[in-house]
Protein backbone atom coordinates (compact mmCIF):
# COMPACT_ATOMS: atom_id res chain seq x y z
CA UNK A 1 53.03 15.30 55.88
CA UNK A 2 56.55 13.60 56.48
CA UNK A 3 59.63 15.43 55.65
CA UNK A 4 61.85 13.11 56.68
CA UNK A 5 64.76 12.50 54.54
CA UNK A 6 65.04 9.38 53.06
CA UNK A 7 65.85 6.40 55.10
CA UNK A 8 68.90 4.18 53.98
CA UNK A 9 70.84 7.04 51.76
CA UNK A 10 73.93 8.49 52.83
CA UNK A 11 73.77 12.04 51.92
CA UNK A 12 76.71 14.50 51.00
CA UNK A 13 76.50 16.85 54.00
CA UNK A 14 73.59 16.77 55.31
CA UNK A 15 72.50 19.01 58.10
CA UNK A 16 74.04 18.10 61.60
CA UNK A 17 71.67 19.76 64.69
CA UNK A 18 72.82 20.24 67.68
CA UNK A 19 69.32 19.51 70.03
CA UNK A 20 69.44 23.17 70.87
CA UNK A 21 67.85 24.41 67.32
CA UNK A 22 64.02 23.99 68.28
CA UNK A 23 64.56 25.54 72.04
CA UNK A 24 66.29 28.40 70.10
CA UNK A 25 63.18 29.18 67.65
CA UNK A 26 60.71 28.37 70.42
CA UNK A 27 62.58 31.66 72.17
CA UNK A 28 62.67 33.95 69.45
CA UNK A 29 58.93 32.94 68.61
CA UNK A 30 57.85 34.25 72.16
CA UNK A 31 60.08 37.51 72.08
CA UNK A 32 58.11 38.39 69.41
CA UNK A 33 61.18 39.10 67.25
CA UNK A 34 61.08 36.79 63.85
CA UNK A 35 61.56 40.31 61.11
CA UNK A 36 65.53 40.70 60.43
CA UNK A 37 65.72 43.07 63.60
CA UNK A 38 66.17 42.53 67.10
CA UNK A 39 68.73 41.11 69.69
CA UNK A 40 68.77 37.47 68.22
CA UNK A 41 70.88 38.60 64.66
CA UNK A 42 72.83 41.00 66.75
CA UNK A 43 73.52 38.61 69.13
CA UNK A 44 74.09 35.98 65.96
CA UNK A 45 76.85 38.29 64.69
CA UNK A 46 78.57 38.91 68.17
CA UNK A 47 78.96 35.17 68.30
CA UNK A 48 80.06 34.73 64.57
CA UNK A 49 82.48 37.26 65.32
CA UNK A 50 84.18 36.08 68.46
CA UNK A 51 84.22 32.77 66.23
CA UNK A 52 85.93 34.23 63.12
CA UNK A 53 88.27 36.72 64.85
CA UNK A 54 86.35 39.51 62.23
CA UNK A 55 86.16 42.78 64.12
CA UNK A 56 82.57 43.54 62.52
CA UNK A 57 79.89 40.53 60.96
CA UNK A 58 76.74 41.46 59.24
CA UNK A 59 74.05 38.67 59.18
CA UNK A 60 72.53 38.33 55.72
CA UNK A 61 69.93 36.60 53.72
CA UNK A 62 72.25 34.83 51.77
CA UNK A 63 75.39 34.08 51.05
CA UNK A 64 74.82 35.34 47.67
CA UNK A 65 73.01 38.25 49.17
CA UNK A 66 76.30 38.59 51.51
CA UNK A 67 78.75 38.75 48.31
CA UNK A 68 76.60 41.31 46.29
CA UNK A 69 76.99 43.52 49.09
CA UNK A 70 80.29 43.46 49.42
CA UNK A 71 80.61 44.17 45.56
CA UNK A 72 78.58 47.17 46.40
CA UNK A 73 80.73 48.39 49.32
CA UNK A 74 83.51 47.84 47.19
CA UNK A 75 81.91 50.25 44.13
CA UNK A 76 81.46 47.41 41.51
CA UNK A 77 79.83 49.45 39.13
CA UNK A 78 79.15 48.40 34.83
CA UNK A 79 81.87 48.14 32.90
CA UNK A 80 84.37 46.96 35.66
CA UNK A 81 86.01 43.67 35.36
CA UNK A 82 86.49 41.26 38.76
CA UNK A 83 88.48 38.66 39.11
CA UNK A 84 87.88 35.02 40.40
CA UNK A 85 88.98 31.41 40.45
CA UNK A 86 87.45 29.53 37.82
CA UNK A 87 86.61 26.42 40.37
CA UNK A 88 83.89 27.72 42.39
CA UNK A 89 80.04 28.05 42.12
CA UNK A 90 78.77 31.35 40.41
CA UNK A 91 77.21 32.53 43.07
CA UNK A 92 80.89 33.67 43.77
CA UNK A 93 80.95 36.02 40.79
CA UNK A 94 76.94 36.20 39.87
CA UNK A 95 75.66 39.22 41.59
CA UNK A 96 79.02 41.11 39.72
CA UNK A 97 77.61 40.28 36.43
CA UNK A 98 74.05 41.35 37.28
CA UNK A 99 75.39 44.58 37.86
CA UNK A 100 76.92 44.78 34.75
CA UNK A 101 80.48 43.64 36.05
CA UNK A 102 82.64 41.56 33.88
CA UNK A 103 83.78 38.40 35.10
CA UNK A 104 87.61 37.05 34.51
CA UNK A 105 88.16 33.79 35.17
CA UNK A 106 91.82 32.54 36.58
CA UNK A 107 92.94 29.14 37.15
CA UNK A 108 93.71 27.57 40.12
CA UNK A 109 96.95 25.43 41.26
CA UNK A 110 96.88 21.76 41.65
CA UNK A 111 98.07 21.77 45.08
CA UNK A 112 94.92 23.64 46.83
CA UNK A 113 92.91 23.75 44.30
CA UNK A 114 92.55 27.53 45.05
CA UNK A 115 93.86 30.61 43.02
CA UNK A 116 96.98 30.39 41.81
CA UNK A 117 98.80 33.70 42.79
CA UNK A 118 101.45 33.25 40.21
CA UNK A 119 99.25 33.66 37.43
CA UNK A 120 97.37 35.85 39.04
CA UNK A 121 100.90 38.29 39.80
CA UNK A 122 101.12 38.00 35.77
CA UNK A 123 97.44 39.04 35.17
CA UNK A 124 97.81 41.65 37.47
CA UNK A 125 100.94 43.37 35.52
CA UNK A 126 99.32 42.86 32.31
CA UNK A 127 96.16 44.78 33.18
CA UNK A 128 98.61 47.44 35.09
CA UNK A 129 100.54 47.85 32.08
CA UNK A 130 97.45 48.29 29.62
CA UNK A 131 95.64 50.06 32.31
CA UNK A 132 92.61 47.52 32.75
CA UNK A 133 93.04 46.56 36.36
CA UNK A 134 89.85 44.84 38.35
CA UNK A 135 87.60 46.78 40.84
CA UNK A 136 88.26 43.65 42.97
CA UNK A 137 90.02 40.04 43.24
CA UNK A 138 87.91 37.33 45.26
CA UNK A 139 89.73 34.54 45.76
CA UNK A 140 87.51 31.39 47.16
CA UNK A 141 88.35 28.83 49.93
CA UNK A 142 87.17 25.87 47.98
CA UNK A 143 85.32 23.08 50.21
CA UNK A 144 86.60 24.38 53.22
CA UNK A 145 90.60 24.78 51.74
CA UNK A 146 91.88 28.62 52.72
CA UNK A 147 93.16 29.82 49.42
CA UNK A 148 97.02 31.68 50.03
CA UNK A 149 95.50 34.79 50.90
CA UNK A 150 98.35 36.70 52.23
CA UNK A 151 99.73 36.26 49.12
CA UNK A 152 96.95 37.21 46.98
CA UNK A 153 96.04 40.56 48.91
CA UNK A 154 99.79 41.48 49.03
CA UNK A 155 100.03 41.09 45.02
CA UNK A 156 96.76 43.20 44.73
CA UNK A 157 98.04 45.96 46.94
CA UNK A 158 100.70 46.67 44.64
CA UNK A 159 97.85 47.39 42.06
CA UNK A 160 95.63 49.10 44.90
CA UNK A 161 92.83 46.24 44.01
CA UNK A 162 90.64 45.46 46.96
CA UNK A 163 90.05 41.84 48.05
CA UNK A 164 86.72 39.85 48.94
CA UNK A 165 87.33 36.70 50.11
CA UNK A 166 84.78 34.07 49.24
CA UNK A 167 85.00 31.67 52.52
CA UNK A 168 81.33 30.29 51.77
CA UNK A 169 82.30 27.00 52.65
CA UNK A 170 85.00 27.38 54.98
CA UNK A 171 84.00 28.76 58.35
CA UNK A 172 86.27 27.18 61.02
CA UNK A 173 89.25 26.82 58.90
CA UNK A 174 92.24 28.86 59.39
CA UNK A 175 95.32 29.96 57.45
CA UNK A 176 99.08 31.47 58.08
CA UNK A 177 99.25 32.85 62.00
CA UNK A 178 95.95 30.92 62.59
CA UNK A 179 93.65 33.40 61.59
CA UNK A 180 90.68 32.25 60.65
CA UNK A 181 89.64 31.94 56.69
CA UNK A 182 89.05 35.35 55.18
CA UNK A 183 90.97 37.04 57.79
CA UNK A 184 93.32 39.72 55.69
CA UNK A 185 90.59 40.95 52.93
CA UNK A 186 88.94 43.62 53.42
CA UNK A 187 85.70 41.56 53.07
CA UNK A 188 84.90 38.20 53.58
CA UNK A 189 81.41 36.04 53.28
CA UNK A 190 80.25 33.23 54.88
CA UNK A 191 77.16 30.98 54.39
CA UNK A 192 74.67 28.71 56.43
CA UNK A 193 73.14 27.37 53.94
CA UNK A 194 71.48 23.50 54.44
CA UNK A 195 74.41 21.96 53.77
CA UNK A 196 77.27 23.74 55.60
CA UNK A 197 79.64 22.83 58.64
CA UNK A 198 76.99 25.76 60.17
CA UNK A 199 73.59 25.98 59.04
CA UNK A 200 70.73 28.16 60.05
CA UNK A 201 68.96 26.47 57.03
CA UNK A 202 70.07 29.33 55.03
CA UNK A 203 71.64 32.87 55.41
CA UNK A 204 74.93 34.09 55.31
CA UNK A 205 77.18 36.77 56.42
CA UNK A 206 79.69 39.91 55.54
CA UNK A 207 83.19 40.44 57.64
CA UNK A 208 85.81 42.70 57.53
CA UNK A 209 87.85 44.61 60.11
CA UNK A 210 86.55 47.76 58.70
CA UNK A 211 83.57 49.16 60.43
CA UNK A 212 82.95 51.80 57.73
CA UNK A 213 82.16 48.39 55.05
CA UNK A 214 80.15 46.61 57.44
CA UNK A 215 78.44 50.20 58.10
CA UNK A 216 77.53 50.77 54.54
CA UNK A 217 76.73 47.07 53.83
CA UNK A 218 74.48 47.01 57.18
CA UNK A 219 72.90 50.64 55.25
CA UNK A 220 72.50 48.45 52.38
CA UNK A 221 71.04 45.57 53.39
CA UNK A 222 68.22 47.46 55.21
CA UNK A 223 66.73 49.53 51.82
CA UNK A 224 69.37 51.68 52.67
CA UNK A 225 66.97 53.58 54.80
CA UNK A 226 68.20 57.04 55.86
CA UNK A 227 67.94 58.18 59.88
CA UNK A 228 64.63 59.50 60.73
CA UNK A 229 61.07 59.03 61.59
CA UNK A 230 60.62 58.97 57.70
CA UNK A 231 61.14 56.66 55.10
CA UNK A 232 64.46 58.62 53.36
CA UNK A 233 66.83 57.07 50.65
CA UNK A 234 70.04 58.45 49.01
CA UNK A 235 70.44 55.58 46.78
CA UNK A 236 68.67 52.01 46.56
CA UNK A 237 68.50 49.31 48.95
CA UNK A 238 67.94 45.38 49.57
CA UNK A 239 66.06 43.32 52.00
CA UNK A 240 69.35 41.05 52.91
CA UNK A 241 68.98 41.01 56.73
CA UNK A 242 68.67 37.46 58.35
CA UNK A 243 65.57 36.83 59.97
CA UNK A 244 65.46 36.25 63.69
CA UNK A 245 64.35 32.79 63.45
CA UNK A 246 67.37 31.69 60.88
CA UNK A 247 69.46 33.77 63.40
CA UNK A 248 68.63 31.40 66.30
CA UNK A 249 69.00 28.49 64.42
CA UNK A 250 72.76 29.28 63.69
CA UNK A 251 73.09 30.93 67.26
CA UNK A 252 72.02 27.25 68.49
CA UNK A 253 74.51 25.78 65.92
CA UNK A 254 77.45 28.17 66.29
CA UNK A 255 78.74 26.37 69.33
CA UNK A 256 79.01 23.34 68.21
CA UNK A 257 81.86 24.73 65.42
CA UNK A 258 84.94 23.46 66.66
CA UNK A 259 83.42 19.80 67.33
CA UNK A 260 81.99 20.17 63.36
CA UNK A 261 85.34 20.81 61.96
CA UNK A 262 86.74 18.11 64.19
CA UNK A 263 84.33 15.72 62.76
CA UNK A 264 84.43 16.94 59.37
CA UNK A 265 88.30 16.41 59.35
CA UNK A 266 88.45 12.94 61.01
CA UNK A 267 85.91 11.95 58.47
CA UNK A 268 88.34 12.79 55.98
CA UNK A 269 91.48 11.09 57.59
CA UNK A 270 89.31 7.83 57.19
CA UNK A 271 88.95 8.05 54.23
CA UNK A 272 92.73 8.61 53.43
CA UNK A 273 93.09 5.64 55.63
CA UNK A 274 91.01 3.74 53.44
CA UNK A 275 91.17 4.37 50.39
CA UNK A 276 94.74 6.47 50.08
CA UNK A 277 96.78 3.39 48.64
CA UNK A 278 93.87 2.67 45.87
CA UNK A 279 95.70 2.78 42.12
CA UNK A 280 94.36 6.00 40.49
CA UNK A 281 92.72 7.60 43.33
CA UNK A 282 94.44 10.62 45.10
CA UNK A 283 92.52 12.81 47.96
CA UNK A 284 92.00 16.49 47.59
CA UNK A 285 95.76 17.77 49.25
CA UNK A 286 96.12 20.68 52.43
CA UNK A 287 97.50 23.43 51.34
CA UNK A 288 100.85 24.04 54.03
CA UNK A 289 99.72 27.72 54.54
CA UNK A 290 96.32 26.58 56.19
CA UNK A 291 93.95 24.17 57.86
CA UNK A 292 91.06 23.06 55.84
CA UNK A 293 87.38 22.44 57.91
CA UNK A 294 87.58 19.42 54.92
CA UNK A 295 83.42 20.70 54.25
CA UNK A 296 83.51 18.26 51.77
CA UNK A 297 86.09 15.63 50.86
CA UNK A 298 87.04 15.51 47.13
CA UNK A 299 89.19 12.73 45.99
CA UNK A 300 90.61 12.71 42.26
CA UNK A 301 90.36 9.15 40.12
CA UNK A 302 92.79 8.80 37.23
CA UNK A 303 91.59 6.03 35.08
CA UNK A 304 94.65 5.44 33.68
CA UNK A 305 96.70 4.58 36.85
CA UNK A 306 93.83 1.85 37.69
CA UNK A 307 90.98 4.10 39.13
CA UNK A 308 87.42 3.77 37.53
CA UNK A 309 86.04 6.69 35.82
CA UNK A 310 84.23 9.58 37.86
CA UNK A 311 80.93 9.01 36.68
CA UNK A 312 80.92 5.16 36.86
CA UNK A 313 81.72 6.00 40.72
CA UNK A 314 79.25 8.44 40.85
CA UNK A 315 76.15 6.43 39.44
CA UNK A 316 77.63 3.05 41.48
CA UNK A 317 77.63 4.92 45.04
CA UNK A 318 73.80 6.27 43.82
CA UNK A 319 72.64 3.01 43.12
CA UNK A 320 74.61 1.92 46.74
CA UNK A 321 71.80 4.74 47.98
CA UNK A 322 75.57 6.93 48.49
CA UNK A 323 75.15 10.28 47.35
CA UNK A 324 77.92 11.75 45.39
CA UNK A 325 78.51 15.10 43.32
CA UNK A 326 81.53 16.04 40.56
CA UNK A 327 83.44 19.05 41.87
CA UNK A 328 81.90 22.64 40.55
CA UNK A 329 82.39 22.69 37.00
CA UNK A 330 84.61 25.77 36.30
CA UNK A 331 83.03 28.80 35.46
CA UNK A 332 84.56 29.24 32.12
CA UNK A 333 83.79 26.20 31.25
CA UNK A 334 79.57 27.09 32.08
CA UNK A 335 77.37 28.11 28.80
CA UNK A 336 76.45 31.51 30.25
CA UNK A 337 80.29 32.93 30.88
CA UNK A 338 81.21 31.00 27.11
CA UNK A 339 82.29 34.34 26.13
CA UNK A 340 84.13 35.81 29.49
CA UNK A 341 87.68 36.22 29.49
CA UNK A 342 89.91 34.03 31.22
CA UNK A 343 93.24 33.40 31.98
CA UNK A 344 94.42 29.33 31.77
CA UNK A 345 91.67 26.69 32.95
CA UNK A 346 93.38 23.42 31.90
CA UNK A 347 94.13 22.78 35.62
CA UNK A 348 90.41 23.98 36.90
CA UNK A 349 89.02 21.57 33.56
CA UNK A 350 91.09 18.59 34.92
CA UNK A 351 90.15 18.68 38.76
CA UNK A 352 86.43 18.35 37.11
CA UNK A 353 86.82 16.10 34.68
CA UNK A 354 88.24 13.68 37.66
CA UNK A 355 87.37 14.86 40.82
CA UNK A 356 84.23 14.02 43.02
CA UNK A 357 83.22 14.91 46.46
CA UNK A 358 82.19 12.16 48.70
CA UNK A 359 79.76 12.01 51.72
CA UNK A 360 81.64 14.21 54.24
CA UNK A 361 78.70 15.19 56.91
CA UNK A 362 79.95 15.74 60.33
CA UNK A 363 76.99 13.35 61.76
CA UNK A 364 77.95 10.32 59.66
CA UNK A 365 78.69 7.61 62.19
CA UNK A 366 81.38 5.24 61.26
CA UNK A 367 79.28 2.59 60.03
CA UNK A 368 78.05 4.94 57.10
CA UNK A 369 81.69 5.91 56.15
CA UNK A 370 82.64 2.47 55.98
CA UNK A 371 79.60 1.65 53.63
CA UNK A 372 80.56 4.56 51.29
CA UNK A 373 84.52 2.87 51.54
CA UNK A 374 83.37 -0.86 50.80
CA UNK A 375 81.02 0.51 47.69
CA UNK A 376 84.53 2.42 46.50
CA UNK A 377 86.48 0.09 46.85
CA UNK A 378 84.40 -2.84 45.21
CA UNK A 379 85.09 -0.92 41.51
CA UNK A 380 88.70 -1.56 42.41
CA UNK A 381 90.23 -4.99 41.36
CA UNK A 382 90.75 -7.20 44.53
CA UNK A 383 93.94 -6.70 44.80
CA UNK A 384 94.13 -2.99 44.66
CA UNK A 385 91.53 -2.98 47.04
């Protein structure tokens, strides 16, 4: 059977291996370790955490299965509200709501794109002063852009609200001090899912600089199996560990992380090259507090000013064989969470309504970037182009 992917398309961020992947499987195939157990994760999350700076890592399933942990470790129980940006995907705030959290949905700024702490400072007193506050804020680093973190976790420790950072898509980036995304919640998580900067093909992982979290999370993610010969269990478990096999996939991949983010972020400057003095089209900014891996670059099209509208780019790069994808569609705006509260959204609505994420892989060879720019710029009249 061939499994190739398709010939001729340029995909959005596709996987990127380093050579070292099959080498890597071959050698935890003949260890005899492939169960979530073993020296390959544990040697996994040594590596992830010399990469991130995070004093303790825990390898997971998921990303997903990565956040509902850390809404466990931080006592997310029914009834409890938590907090999030409105411009993310809902894995960010899904495994909340299936344990009977409430989701509230705040906007984000237009100059990251990321949680706006000044609403969120106003939210926060609001909820002090009718005493509502959240059992946690998690703030996401959208596409690889490091939300303002300090800023956020010192307005929630005012209110004694715990952070989780949602760095899915951002491993490799770094904010304020240099710290790498995440760093200064008490929890972050991380995913290697298919189409990361990092993949293992899936999987994901829980940091924090408090042993006691990654403790209980590690507790957690293994039935939350008590010590002893027998099967003993205080409270209920998951299966979340990563699997040997995804763990020497990303082990294989891991080194390669400062060349991805290089690549990832020169992809981008080509494409501000390119296509930065088109009428209508601006590219998704840097926030001055960080340094974005650029996962994916977004640019925003204002039909007004001269651009064409998103989805006429959209289906013209498919039919160019380019693939192309709107930014997430904000949570509020998403039929299931028609009835969550929220605070603003016009900003979050806007960025969606005109905002799509172009090829960004870190593999793409020039040649393919240049295709994607000559298809863009072709809507354009010649002489904007």
């Amino acid at each position: 059977m061939d499994w190739a992917q398709p010939v001729g398309q340029v995909l959005l961020s596709p996987p990127h291996l380093t050579g070292g992947e099959m080498a890597a499987l071959e050698g935890a195939l003949a260890s005899g370790w492939v169960a979530p157990a073993g020296p390959v994760p544990t040697a996994f999350e040594a590596a992830l955490s010399v990469a991130t700076g995070f004093g303790q890592v825990l390898a997971t399933a998921s990303g997903t299965a990565a956040l509902h942990l850390g809404y466990r470790c931080l006592g997310v129980s029914p009834g409890d509200e938590v907090w999030t940006s409105a411009l993310t995907f809902i894995a960010t705030v899904a495994p909340a709501v299936q344990m009977g959290a409430t989701p509230r949905f705040l906007d984000v700024e237009p100059g990251s794109w990321t949680l706006d702490p000044d609403l969120l400072e106003r939210e926060l007193a609001r909820a002090g002063r009718a005493g509502r506050l959240p059992r946690a804020v998690v703030p996401v680093d959208l596409f690889g852009q490091p939300c303002d973190l300090d800023a956020i976790v010192a307005l929630c420790d005012r209110w004694g609200v715990p952070v989780m950072c949602d760095s899915a898509g951002a491993l490799g980036a770094t904010h304020r001090g240099g710290r790498h995304a995440g760093r200064g919640a008490r929890l972050a998580a991380f995913s290697f899912n298919g189409n990361k900067i990092v993949t293992a093909g899936g999987g994901g992982a829980l940091a924090s600089d408090e042993p006691k979290l990654v403790a209980q999370a590690r507790s957690l993610a293994q039935a939350a199996r008590e010590p002893g010969a027998h099967y003993q269990h205080e409270t209920t478990g998951h299966a979340y560990g990563m699997s040997s096999l995804l763990a020497a996939v990303g082990l294989a991949q891991l080194g390669a992380l400062p060349a991805r983010v290089a690549a990832r972020r020169a992809v981008f400057a080509r494409y501000r090259a390119a296509l930065g003095g088109l009428p209508g089209l601006l590219l998704m900014p840097e926030a001055p507090w960080g340094r974005s891996s650029r996962w994916l670059s977004a640019v925003l099209l204002d039909p007004a000013d001269g651009a064409p509208e998103r989805d006429a780019l959209r289906r013209h790069l498919a039919a160019a064989g380019i693939e192309s994808r709107p930014v997430w569609k904000p949570l509020h705006l998403q039929p299931v969470f028609r009835d969550a509260p929220r605070a603003g959204g016009a900003v979050a609505a806007s960025l969606f309504e005109r905002g799509l994420c172009l090829p960004s892989g870190s593999g793409m060879a020039p040649p393919e970037q240049d295709r994607v720019i000559a298809a863009m710029r072709a809507l354009w009249p010649p002489a904007a182009a």
